[in-house]
C-alpha atoms as a PDB file:
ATOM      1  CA  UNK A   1      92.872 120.700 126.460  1.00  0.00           C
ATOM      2  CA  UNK A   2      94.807 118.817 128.780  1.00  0.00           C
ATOM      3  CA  UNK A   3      97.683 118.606 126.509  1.00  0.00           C
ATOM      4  CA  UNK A   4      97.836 122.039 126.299  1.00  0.00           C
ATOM      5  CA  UNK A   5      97.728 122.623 129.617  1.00  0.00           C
ATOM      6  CA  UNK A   6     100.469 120.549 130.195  1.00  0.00           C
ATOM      7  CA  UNK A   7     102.667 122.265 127.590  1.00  0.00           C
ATOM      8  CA  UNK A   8     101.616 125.366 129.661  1.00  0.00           C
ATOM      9  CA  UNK A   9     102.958 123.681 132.473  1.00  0.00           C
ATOM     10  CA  UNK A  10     106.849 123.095 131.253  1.00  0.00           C
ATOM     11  CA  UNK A  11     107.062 125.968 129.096  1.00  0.00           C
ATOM     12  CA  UNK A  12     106.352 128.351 132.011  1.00  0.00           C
ATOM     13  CA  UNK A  13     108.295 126.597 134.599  1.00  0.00           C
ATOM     14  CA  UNK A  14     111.045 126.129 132.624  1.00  0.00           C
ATOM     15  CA  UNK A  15     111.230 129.558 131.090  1.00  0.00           C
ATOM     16  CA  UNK A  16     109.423 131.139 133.889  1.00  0.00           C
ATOM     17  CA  UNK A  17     112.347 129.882 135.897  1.00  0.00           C
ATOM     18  CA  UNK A  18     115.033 130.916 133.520  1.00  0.00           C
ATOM     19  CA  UNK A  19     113.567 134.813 133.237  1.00  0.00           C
ATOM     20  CA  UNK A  20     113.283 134.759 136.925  1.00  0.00           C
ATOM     21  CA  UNK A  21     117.111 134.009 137.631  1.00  0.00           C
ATOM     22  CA  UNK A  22     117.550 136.650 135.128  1.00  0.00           C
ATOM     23  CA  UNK A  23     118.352 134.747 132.332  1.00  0.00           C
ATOM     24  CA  UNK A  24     117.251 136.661 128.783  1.00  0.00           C
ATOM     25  CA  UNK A  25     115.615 134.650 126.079  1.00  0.00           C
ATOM     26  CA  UNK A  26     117.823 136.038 123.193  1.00  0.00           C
ATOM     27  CA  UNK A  27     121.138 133.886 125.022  1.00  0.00           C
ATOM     28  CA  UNK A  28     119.359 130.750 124.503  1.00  0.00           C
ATOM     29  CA  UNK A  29     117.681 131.819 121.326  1.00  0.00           C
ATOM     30  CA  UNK A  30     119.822 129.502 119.127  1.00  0.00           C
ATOM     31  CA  UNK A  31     118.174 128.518 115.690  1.00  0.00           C
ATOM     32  CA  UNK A  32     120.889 127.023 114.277  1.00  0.00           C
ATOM     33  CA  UNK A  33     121.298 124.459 117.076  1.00  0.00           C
ATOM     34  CA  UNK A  34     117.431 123.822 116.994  1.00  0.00           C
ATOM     35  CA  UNK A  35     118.183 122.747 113.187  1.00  0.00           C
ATOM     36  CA  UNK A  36     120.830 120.888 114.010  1.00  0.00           C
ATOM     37  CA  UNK A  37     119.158 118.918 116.705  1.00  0.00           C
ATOM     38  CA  UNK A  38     115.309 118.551 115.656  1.00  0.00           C
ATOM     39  CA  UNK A  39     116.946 117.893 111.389  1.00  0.00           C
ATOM     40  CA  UNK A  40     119.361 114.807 113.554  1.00  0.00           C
ATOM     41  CA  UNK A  41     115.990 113.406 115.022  1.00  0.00           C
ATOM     42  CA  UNK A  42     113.937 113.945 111.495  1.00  0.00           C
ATOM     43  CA  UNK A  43     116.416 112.109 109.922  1.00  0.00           C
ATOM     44  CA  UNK A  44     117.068 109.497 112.273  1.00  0.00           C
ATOM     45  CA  UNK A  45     113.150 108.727 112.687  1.00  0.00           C
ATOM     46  CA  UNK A  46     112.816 108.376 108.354  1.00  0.00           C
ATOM     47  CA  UNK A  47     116.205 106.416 108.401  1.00  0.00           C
ATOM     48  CA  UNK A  48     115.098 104.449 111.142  1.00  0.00           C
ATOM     49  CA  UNK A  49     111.478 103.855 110.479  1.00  0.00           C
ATOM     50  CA  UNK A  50     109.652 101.600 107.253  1.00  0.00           C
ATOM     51  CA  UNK A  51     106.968 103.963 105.305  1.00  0.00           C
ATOM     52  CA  UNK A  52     104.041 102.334 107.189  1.00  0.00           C
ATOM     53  CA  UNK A  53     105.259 102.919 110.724  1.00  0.00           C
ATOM     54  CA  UNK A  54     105.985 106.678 109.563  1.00  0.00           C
ATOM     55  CA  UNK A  55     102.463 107.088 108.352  1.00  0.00           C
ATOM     56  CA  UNK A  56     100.946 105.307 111.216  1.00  0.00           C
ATOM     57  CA  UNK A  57     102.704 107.497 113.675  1.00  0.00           C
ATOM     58  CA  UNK A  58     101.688 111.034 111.682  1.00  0.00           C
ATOM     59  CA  UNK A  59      97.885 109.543 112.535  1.00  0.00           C
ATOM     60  CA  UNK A  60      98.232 109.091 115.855  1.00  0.00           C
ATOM     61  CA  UNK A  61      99.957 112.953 116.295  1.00  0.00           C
ATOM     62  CA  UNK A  62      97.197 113.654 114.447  1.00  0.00           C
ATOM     63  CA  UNK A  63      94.949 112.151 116.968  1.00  0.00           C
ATOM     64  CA  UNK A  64      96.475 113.837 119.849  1.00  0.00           C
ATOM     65  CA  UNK A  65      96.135 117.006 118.460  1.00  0.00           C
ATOM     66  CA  UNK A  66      92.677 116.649 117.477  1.00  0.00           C
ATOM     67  CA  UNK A  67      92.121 114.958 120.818  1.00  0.00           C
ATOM     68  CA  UNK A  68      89.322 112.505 119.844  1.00  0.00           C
ATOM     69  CA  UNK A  69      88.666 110.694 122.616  1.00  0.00           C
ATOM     70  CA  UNK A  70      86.625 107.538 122.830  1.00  0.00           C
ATOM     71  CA  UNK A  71      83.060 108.108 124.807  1.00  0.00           C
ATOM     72  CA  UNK A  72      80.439 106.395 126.186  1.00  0.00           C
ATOM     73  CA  UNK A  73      78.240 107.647 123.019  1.00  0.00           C
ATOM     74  CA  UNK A  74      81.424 105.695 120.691  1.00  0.00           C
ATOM     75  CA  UNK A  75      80.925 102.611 123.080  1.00  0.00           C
ATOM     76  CA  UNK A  76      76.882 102.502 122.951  1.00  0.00           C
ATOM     77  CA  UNK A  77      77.541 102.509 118.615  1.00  0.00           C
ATOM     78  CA  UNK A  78      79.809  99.631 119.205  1.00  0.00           C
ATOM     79  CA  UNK A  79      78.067  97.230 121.695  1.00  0.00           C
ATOM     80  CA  UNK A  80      74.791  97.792 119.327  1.00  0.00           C
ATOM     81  CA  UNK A  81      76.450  97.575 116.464  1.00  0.00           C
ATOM     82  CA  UNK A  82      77.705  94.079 117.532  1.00  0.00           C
ATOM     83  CA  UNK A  83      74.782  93.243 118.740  1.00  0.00           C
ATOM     84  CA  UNK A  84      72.976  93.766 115.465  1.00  0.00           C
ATOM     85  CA  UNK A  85      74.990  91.951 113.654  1.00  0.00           C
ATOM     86  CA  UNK A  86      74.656  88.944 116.344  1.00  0.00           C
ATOM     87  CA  UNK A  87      71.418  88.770 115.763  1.00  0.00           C
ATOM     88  CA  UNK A  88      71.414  88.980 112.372  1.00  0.00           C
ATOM     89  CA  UNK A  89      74.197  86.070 112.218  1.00  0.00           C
ATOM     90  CA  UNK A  90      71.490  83.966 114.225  1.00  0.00           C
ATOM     91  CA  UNK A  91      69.318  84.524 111.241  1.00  0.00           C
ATOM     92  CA  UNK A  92      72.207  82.316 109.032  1.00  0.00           C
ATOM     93  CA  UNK A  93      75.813  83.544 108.668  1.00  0.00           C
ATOM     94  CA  UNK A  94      74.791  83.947 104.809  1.00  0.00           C
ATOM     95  CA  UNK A  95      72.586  87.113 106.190  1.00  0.00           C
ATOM     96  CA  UNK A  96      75.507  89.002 107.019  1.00  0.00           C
ATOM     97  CA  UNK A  97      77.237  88.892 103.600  1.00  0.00           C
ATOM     98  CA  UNK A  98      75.360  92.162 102.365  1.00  0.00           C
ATOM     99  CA  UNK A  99      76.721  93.638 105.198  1.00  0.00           C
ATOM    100  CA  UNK A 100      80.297  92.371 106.092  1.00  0.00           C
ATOM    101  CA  UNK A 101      80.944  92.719 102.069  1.00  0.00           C
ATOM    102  CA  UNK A 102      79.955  96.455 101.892  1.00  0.00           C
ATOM    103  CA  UNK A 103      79.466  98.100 105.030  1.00  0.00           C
ATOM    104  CA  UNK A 104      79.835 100.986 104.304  1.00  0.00           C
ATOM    105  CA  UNK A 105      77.476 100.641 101.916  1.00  0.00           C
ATOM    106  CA  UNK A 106      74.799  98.456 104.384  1.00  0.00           C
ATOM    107  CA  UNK A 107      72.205 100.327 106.068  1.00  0.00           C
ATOM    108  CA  UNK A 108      73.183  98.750 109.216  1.00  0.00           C
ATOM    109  CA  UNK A 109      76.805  99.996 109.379  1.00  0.00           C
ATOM    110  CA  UNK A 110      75.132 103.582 108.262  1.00  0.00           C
ATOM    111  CA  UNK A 111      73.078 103.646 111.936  1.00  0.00           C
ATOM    112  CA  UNK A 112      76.963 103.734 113.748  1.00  0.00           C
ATOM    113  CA  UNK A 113      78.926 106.403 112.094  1.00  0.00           C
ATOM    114  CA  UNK A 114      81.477 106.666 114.793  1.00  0.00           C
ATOM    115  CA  UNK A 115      82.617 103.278 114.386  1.00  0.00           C
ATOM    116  CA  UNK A 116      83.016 103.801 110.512  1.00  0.00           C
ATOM    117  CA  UNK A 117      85.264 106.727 111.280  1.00  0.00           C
ATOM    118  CA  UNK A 118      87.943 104.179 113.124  1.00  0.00           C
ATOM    119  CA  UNK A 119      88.741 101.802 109.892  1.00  0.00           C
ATOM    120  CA  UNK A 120      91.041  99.418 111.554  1.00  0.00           C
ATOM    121  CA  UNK A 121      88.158  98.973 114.229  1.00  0.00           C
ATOM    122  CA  UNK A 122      85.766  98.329 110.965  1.00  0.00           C
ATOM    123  CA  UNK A 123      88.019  96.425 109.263  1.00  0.00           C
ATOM    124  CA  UNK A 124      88.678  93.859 112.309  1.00  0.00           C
ATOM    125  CA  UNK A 125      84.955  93.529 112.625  1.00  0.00           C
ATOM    126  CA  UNK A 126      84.036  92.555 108.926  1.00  0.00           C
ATOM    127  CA  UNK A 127      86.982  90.152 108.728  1.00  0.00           C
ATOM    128  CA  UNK A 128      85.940  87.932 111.738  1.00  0.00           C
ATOM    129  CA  UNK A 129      82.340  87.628 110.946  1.00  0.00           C
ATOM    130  CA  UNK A 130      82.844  87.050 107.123  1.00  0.00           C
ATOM    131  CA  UNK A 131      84.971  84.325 108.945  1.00  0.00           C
ATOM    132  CA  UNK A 132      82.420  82.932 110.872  1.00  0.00           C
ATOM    133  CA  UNK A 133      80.313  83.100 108.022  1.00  0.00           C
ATOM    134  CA  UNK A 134      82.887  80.908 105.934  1.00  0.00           C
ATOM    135  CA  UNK A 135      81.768  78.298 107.747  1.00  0.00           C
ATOM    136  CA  UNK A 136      82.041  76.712 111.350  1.00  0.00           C
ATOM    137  CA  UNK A 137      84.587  77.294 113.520  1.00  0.00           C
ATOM    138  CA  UNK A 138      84.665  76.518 117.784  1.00  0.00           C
ATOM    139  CA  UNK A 139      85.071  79.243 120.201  1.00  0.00           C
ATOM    140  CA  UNK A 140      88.674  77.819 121.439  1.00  0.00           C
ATOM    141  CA  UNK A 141      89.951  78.297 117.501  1.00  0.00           C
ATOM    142  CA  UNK A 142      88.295  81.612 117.132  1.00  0.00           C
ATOM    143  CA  UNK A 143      90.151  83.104 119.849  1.00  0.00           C
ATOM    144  CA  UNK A 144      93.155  81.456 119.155  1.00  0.00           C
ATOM    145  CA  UNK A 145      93.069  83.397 115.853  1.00  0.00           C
ATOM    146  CA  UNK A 146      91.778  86.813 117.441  1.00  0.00           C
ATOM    147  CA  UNK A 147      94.379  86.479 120.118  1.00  0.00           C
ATOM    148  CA  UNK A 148      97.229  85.930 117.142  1.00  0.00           C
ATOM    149  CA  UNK A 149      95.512  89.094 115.156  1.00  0.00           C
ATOM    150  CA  UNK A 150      95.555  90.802 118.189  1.00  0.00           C
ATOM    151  CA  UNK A 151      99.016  90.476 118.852  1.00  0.00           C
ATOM    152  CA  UNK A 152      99.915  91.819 115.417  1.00  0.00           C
ATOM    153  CA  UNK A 153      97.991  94.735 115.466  1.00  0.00           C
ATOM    154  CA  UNK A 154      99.167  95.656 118.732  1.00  0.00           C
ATOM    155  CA  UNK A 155     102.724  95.052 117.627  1.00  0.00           C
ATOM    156  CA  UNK A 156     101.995  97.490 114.604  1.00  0.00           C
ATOM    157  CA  UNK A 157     100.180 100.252 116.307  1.00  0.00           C
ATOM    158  CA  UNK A 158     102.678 100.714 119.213  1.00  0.00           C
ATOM    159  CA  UNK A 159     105.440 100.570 116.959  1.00  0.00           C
ATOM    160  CA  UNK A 160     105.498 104.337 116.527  1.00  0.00           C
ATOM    161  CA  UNK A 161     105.680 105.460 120.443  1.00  0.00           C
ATOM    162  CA  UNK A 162     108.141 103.093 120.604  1.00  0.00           C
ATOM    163  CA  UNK A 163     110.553 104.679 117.594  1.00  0.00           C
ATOM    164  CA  UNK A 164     109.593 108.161 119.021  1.00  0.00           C
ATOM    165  CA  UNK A 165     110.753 107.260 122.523  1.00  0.00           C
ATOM    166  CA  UNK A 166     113.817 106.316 120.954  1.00  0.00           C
ATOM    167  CA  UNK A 167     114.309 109.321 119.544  1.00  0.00           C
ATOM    168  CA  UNK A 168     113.559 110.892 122.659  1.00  0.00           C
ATOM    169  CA  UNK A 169     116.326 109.173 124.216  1.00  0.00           C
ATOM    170  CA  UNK A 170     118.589 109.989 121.142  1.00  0.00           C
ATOM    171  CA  UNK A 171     118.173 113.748 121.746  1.00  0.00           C
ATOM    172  CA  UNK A 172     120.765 114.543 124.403  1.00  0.00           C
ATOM    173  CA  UNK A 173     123.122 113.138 122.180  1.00  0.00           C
ATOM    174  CA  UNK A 174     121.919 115.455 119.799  1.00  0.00           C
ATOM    175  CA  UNK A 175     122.365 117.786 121.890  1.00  0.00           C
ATOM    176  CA  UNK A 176     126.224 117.443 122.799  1.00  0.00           C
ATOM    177  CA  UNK A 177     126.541 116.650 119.109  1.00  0.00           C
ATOM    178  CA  UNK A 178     125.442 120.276 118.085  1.00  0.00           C
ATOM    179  CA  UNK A 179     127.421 121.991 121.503  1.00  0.00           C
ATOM    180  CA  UNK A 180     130.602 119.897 120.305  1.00  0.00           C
ATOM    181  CA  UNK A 181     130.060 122.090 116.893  1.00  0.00           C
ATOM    182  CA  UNK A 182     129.920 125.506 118.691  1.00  0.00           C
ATOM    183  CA  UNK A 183     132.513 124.947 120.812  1.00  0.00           C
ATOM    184  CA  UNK A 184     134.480 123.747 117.577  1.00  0.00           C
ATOM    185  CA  UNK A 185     133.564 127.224 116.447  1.00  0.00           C
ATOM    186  CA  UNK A 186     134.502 128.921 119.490  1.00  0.00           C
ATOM    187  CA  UNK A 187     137.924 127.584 119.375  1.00  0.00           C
ATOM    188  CA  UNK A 188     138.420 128.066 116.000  1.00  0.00           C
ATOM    189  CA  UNK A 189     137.559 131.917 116.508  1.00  0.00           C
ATOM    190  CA  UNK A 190     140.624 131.786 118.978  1.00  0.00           C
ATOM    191  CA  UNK A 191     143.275 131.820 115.904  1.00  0.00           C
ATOM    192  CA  UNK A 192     141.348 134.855 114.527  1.00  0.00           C
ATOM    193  CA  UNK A 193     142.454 137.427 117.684  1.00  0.00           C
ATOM    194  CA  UNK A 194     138.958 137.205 119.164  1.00  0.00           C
ATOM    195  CA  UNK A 195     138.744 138.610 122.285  1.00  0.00           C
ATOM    196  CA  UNK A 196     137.782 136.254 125.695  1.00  0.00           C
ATOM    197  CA  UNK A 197     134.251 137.934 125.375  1.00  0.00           C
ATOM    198  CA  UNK A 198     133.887 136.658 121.991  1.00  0.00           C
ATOM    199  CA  UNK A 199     134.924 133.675 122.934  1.00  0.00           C
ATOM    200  CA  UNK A 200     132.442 132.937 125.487  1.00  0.00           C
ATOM    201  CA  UNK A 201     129.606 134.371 123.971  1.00  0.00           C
ATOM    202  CA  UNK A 202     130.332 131.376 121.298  1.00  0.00           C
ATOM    203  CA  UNK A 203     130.696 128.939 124.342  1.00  0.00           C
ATOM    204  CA  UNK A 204     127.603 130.116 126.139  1.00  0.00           C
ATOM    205  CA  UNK A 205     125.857 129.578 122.825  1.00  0.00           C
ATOM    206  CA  UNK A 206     127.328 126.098 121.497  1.00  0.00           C
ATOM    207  CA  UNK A 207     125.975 124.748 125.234  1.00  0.00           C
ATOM    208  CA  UNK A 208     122.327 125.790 124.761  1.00  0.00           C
ATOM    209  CA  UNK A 209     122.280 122.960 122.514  1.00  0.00           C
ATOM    210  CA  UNK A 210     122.700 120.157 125.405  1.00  0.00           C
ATOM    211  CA  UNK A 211     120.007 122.413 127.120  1.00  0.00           C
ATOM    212  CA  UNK A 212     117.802 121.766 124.057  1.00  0.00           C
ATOM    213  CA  UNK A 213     118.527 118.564 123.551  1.00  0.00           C
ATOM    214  CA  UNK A 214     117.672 117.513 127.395  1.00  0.00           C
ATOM    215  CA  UNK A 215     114.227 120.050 126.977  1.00  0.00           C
ATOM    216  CA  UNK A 216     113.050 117.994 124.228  1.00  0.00           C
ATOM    217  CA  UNK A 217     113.693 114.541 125.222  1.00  0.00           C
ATOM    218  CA  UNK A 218     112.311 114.967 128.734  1.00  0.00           C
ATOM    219  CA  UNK A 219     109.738 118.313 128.277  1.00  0.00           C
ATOM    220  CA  UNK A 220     108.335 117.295 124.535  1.00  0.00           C
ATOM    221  CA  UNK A 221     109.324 114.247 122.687  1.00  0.00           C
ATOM    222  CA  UNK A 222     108.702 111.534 125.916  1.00  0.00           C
ATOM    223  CA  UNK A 223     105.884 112.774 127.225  1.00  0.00           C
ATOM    224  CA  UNK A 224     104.269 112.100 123.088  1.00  0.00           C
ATOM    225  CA  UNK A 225     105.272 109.136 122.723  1.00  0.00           C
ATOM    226  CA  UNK A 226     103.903 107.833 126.543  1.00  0.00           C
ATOM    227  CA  UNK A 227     100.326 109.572 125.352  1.00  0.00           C
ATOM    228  CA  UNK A 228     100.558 107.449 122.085  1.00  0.00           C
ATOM    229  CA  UNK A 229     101.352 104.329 123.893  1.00  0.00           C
ATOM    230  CA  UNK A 230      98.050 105.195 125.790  1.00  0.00           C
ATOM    231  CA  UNK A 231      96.389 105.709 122.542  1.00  0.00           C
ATOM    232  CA  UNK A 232      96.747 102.220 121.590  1.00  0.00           C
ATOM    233  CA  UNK A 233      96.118 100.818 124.678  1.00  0.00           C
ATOM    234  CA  UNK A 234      92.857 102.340 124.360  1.00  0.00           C
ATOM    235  CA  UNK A 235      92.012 101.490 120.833  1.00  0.00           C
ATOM    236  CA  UNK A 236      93.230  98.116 121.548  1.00  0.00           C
ATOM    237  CA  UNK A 237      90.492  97.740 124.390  1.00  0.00           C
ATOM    238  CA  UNK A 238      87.822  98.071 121.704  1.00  0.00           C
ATOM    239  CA  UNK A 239      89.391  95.217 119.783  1.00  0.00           C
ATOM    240  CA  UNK A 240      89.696  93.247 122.939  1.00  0.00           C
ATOM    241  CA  UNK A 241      85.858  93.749 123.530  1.00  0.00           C
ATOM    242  CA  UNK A 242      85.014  92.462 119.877  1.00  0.00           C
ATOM    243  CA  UNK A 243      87.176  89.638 120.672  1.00  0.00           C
ATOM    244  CA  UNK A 244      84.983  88.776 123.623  1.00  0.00           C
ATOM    245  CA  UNK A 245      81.632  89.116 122.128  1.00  0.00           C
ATOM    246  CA  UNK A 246      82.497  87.046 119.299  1.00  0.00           C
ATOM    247  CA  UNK A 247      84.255  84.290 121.346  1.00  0.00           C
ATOM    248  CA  UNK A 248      81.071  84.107 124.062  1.00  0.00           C
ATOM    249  CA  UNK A 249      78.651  84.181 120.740  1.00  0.00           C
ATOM    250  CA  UNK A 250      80.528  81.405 118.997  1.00  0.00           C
ATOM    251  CA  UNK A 251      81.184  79.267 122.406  1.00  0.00           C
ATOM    252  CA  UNK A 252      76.887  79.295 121.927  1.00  0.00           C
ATOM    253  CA  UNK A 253      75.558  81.826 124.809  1.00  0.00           C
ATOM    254  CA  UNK A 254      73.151  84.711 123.945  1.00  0.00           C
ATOM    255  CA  UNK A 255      73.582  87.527 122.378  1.00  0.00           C
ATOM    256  CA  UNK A 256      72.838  89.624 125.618  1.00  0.00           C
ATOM    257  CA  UNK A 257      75.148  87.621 127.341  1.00  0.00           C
ATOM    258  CA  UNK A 258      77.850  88.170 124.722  1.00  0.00           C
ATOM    259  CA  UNK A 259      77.477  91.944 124.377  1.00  0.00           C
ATOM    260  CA  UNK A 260      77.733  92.010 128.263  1.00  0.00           C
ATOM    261  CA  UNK A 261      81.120  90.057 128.174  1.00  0.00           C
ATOM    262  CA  UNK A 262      82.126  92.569 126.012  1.00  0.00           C
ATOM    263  CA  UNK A 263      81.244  95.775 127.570  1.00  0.00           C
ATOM    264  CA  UNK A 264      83.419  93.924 130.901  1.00  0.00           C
ATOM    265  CA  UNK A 265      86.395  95.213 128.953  1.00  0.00           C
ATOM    266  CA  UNK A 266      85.319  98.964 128.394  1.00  0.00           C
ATOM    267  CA  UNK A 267      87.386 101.414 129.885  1.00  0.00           C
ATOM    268  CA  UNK A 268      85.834 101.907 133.536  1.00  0.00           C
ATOM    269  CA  UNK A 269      85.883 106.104 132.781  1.00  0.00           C
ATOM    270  CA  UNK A 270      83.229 105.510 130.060  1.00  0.00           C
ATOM    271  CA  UNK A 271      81.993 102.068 130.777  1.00  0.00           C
ATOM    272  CA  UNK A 272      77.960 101.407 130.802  1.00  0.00           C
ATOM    273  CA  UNK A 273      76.651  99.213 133.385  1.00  0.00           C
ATOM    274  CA  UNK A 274      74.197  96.460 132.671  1.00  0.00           C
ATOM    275  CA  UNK A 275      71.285  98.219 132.823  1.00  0.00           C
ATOM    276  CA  UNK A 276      72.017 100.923 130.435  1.00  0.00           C
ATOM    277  CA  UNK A 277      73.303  98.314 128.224  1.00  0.00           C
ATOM    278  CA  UNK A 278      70.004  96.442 128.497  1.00  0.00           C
ATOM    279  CA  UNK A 279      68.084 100.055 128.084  1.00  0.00           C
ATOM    280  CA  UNK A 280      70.073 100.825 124.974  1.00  0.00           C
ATOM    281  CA  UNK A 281      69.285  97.128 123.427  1.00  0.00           C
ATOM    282  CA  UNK A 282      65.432  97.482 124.616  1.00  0.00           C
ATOM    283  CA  UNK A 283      65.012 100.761 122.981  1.00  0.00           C
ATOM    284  CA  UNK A 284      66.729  99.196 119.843  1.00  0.00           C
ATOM    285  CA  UNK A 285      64.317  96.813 119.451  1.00  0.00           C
ATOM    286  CA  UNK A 286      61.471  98.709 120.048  1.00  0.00           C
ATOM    287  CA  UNK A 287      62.360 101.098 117.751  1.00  0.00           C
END
């Protein structure tokens, strides 16, 4: 919703503005310069861009547009979830291969659906406790090796706002690039005998491409990308908190005390206290 609103926003000042200077929307009504600019950035972003970071950037438009935000119901799944599996770890590592193999298939995993709707979360999860379950390992080298991971993933997931912004910076260019070809046009009308109105009717058009080129970068294209740098930033949090709880469980504290070292790194919008926490594990056990 608050996307929208915010395409509400530019779209009726800018316009809005336009209209009310007395500006008519078929002079800037120029499809052949929006195909010449938005087909330059297309192509730029597959010529520019490996297959991975192309799909990984359709998934996160498709996660602004669906607007899925994390909540404090997604974080409650998570803490328990990880404290579940602590506890089941304390029972012997070997306890959590029927789990950490499959889980998707383990009736544990089942109890948290919203964390087996984020795979990379999943996936990040399973592969550090089927390490700790390899055998033993002290907290200073486990982090070492989640802070490494972390990096990576990081590196991967903001790789896409990053290419977009690009583009976004690209598209003025694009824009003179399609105005130099209309005025090209213009010109060349000149050895025809058009007349001066002709002329710069075909002017007037050719620079409505620099206008969209500007609206884009600035009104559409920047704005994305800065949400979808968020995006990670957010998801990454949830991987940072993992990190935690598995270096404070390792390093030989509780796994209370773990959880809570985790849940220090939730997003302070949708962050539990210590309480709740301890009312969500209480009712978890008594259940």
């Amino acid at each position: 919703m608050q996307q929208i609103f915010g395409v509400f926003i530019v779209l009726a000042c800018v316009f809005g503005g336009f209209v009310f200077m007395g500006g008519s929307f078929h002079v800037i009504w120029q499809p052949v310069e929006i195909i010449i600019i938005v087909g330059a950035a297309l192509g730029a972003i597959v010529l520019g861009n490996p297959k991975h970071v192309l799909v990984e950037m359709m998934t996160q438009l498709r996660k602004i547009i669906t607007h899925r935000k994390r909540d404090s119901e997604f974080q409650r799944q998570l803490l328990l979830l990880m404290y579940e599996l602590l506890q089941t770890a304390s029972r012997g590592l070997k306890a959590l291969d029927e789990h950490v193999e499959a889980p998707r298939d383990s009736a544990l995993f089942r109890r948290y659906p919203l964390v087996l709707q984020h795979p990379k979360l999943l996936a990040f999860i399973v592969d550090n406790f089927r390490l700790m379950a390899m055998g033993k390992i002290s907290a200073h080298e486990l982090e070492g090796v989640l802070e490494q991971e972390l990096e990576a993933i990081h590196e991967q997931l903001v790789q896409p706002s990053k290419s977009l912004h690009k583009i976004a910076e690209a598209m003025p260019g694009f824009g003179i690039l399609a105005a130099v070809l209309g005025i090209v046009m213009a010109m060349n009308t000149v050895s025809s005998g058009a007349s001066a109105a002709e002329i710069s009717e075909r002017v007037a058009a050719a620079m409505v491409g620099t206008f969209i080129g500007i609206f884009f970068c600035y009104g559409v294209l920047d704005p994305i990308s800065n949400v979808m740098k968020q995006l990670v930033n957010t998801e990454l949090s949830d991987f940072e908190c993992v990190k935690v709880v598995l270096v404070t469980h390792v390093s030989g504290k509780p796994a209370l005390l773990a959880i809570d070292a985790g849940r220090r790194l939730v997003q302070l919008n949708i962050k539990p206290s210590f309480a709740q926490l301890e009312t969500w594990i209480n009712t978890l056990e008594a259940a």
